[in-house]
Protein backbone atom coordinates (compact mmCIF):
# COMPACT_ATOMS: atom_id res chain seq x y z
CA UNK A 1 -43.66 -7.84 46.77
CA UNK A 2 -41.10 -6.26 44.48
CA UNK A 3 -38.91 -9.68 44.35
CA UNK A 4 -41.90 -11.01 43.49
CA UNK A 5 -43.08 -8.69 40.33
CA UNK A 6 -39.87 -8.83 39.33
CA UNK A 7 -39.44 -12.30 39.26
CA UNK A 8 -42.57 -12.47 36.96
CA UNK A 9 -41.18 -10.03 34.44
CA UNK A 10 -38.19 -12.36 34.12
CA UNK A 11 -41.37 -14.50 32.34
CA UNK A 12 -41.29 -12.48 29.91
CA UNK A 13 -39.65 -13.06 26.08
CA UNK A 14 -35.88 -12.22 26.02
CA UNK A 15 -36.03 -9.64 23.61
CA UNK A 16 -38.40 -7.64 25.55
CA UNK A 17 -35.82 -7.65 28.46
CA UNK A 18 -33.25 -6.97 26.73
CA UNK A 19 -34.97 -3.81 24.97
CA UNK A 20 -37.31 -2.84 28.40
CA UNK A 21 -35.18 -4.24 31.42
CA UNK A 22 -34.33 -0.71 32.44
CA UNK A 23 -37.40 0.44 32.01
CA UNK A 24 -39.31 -1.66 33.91
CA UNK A 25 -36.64 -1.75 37.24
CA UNK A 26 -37.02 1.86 37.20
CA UNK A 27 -41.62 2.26 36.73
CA UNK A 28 -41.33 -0.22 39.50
CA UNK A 29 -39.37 1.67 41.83
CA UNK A 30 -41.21 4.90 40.91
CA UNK A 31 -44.92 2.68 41.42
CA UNK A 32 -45.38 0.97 44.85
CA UNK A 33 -45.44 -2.43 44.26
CA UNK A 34 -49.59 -3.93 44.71
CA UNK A 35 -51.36 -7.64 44.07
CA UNK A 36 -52.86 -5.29 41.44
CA UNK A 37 -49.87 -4.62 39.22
CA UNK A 38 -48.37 -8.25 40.08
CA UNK A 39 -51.57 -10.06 38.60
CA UNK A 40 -51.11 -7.08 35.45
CA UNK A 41 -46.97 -8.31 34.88
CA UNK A 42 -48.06 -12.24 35.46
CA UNK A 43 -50.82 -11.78 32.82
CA UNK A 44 -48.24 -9.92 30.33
CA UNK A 45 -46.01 -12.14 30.17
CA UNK A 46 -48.01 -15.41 29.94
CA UNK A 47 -49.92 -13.18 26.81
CA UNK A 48 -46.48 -12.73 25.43
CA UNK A 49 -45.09 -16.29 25.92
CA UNK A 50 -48.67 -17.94 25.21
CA UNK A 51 -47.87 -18.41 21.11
CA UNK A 52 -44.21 -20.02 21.76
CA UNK A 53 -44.65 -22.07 25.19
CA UNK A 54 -45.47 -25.37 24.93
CA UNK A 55 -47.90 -27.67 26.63
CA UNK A 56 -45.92 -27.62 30.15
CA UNK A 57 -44.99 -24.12 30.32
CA UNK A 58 -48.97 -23.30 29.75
CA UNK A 59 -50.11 -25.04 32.19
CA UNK A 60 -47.35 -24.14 34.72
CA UNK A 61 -48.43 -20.44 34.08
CA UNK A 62 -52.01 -20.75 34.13
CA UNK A 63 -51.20 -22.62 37.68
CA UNK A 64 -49.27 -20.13 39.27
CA UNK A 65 -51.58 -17.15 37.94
CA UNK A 66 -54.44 -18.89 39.39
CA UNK A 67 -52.66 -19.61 42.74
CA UNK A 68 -51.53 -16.21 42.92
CA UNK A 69 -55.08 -14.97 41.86
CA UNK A 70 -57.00 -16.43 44.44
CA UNK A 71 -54.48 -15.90 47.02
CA UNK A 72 -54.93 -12.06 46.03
CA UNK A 73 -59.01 -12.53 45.87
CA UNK A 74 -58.72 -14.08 49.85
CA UNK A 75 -58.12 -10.59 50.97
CA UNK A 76 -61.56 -9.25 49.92
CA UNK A 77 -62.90 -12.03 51.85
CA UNK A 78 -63.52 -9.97 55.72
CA UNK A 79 -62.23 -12.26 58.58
CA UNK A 80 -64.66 -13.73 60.66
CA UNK A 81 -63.86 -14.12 64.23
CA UNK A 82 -65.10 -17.06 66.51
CA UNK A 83 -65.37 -17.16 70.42
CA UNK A 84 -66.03 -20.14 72.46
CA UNK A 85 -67.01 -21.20 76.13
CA UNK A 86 -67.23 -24.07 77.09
CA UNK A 87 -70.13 -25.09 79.73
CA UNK A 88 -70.71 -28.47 81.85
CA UNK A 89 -73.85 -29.58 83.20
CA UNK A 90 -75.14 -32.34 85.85
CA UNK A 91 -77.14 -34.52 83.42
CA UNK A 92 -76.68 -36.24 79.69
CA UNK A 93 -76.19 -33.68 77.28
CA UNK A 94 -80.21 -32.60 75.73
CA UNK A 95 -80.37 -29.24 73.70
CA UNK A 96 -84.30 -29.41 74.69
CA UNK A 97 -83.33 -28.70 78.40
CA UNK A 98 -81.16 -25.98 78.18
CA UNK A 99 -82.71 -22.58 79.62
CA UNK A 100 -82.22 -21.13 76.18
CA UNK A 101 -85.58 -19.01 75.98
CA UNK A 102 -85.30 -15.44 75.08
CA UNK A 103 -81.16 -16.16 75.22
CA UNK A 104 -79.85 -19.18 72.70
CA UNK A 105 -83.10 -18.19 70.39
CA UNK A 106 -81.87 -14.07 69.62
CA UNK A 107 -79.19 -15.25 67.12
CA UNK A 108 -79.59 -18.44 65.45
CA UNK A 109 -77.47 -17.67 62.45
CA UNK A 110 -74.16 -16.92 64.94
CA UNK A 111 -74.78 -18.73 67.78
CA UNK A 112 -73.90 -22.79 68.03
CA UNK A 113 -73.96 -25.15 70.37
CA UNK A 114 -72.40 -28.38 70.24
CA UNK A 115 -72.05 -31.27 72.55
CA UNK A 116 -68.57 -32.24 73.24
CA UNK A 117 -69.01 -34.92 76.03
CA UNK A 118 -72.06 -36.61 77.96
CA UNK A 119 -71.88 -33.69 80.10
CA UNK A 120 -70.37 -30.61 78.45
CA UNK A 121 -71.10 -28.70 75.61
CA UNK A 122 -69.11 -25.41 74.00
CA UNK A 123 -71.36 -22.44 73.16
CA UNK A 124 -69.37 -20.43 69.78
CA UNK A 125 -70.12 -17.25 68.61
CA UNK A 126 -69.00 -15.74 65.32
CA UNK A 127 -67.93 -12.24 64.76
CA UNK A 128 -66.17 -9.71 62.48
CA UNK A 129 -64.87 -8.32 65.32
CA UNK A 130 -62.87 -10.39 68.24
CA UNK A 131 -63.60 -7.63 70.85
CA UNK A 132 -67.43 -8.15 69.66
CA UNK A 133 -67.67 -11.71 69.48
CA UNK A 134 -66.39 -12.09 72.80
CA UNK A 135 -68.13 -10.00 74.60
CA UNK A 136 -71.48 -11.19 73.56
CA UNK A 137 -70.99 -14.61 74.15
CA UNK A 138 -70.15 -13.77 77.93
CA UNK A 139 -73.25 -11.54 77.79
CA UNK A 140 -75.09 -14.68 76.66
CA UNK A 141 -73.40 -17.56 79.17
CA UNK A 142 -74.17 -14.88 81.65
CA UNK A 143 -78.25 -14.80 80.79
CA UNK A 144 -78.29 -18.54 80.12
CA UNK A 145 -76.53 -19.42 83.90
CA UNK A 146 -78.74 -16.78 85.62
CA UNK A 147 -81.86 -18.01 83.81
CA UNK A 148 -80.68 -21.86 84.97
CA UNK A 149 -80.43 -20.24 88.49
CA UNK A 150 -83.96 -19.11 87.89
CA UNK A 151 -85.55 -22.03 86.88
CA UNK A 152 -83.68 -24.04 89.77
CA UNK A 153 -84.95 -21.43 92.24
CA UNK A 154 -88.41 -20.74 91.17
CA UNK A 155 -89.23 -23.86 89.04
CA UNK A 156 -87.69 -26.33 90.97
CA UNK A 157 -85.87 -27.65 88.21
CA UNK A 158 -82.72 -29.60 89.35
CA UNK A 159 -80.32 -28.67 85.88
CA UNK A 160 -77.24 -27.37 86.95
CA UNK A 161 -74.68 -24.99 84.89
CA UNK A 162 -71.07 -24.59 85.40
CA UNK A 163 -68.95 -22.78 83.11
CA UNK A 164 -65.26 -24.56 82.58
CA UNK A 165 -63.89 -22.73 80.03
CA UNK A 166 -65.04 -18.88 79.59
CA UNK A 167 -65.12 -16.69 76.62
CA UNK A 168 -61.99 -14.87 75.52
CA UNK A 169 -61.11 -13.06 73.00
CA UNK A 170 -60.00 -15.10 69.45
CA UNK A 171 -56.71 -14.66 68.37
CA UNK A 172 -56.48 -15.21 65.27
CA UNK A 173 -59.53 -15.73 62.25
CA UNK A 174 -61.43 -19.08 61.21
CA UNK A 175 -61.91 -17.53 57.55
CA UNK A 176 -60.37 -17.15 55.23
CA UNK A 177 -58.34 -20.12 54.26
CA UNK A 178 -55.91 -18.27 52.14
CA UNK A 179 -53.98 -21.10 51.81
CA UNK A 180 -57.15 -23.25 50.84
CA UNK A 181 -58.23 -20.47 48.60
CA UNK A 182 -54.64 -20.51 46.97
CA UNK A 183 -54.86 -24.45 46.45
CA UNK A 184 -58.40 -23.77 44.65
CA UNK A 185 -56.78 -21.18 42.53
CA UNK A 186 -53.71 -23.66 41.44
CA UNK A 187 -55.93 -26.38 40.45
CA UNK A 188 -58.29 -24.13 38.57
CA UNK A 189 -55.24 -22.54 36.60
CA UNK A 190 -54.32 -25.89 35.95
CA UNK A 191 -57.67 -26.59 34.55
CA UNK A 192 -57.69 -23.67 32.45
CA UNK A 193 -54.40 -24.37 31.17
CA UNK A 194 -55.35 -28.18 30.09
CA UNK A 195 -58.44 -26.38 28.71
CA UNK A 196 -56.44 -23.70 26.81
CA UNK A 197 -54.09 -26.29 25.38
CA UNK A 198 -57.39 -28.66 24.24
CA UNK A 199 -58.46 -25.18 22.43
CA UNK A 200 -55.14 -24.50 20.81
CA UNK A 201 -55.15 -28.23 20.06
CA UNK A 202 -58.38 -28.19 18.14
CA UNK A 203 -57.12 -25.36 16.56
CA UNK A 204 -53.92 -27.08 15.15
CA UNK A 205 -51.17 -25.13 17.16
CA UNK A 206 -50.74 -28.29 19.03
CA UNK A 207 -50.45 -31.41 16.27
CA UNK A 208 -51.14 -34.45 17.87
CA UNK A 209 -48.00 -37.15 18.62
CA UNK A 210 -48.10 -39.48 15.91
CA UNK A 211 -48.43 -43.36 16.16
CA UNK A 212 -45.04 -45.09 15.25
CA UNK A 213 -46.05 -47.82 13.29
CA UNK A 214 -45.34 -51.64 15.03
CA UNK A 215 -42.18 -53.12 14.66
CA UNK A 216 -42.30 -56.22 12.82
């Protein structure tokens, strides 16, 4: 992270590193280095360079602060953990049939179930935790096959569930993308910068390329 912050101050003008080099290497070894005082050194030195960069090195800037921003914003995001089994039955896939009362119906907003052949479907389960999200789905494959034994006992009903591929635990997140988030921030720092440079264009830091008149 320190490479990093100090790479950014080298952003800055080069009078103000000649005059504060020393000063700086030495606050950041004395201040842990944090995406909180990166983002402050990025947004220095694109304030400082803003009035002599041109159109290019803008929007470069305002691109890599807004990669950098969101990539720092993806950690506030919690992870979210999913868990899958994966269950086969003896007839054509048909949500209607499963034995879901009082077992698919508890948690509609974290529990899905999707077909993935005529015959199987996966039952997913999402979670903050891993440990949690795994050991609820087995809780509910175990009610739904007991309640299938059930019906088949008691009901006569000839459905049959096999579970191929049990629930274990995740390891590793679905969410957050950081990357994704990171893309998002580049192209909306890229969009502020041609935004910024419209602004300073309207305001006549920016004169507009004149027409050479034809040749004749």
């Amino acid at each position: 992270m320190k490479r990093v912050v100090r790479f950014l101050a080298s952003l800055y003008p080069a009078a103000w590193r000649r005059r504060y080099a020393a000063e700086f290497d030495a606050l950041l070894e004395d201040d842990p280095a944090s995406w909180r005082n990166l983002i402050n050194v990025l947004l220095g030195a694109f304030k400082m360079q803003l009035t002599n960069w041109n159109f290019v090195k803008i929007v470069m800037a305002t691109a890599v602060f807004g990669a950098l921003a969101g990539a720092a914003g993806s950690f506030a995001i919690p992870k979210v953990y999913r868990s899958t089994a994966v269950i086969r039955m003896n007839a054509p896939f048909d949500a209607t049939k499963l034995p879901a009362r009082g077992v698919l119906t508890h948690m509609p907003d974290r529990i899905q179930v999707k077909p993935i052949q005529a015959q199987a479907f996966t039952i997913q389960l999402d979670d903050r935790d891993p440990q949690i999200a795994t050991h609820t789905l087995q809780e509910v494959t175990a009610a739904l096959l007991a309640e299938n034994v059930g019906q088949r006992r008691y009901l006569g009903s000839s459905l049959l569930l096999e579970v191929v591929d049990p629930a274990i635990v995740p390891t590793g997140p679905i969410s957050p993308n950081r990357l994704a988030i990171a893309g998002w921030g580049l192209v909306a720092g890229i969009g502020t910068g041609v935004l910024l440079i419209a602004f300073r264009r309207s305001a006549g830091e920016f004169p507009r390329p004149r027409s050479t008149p034809d040749e004749t």
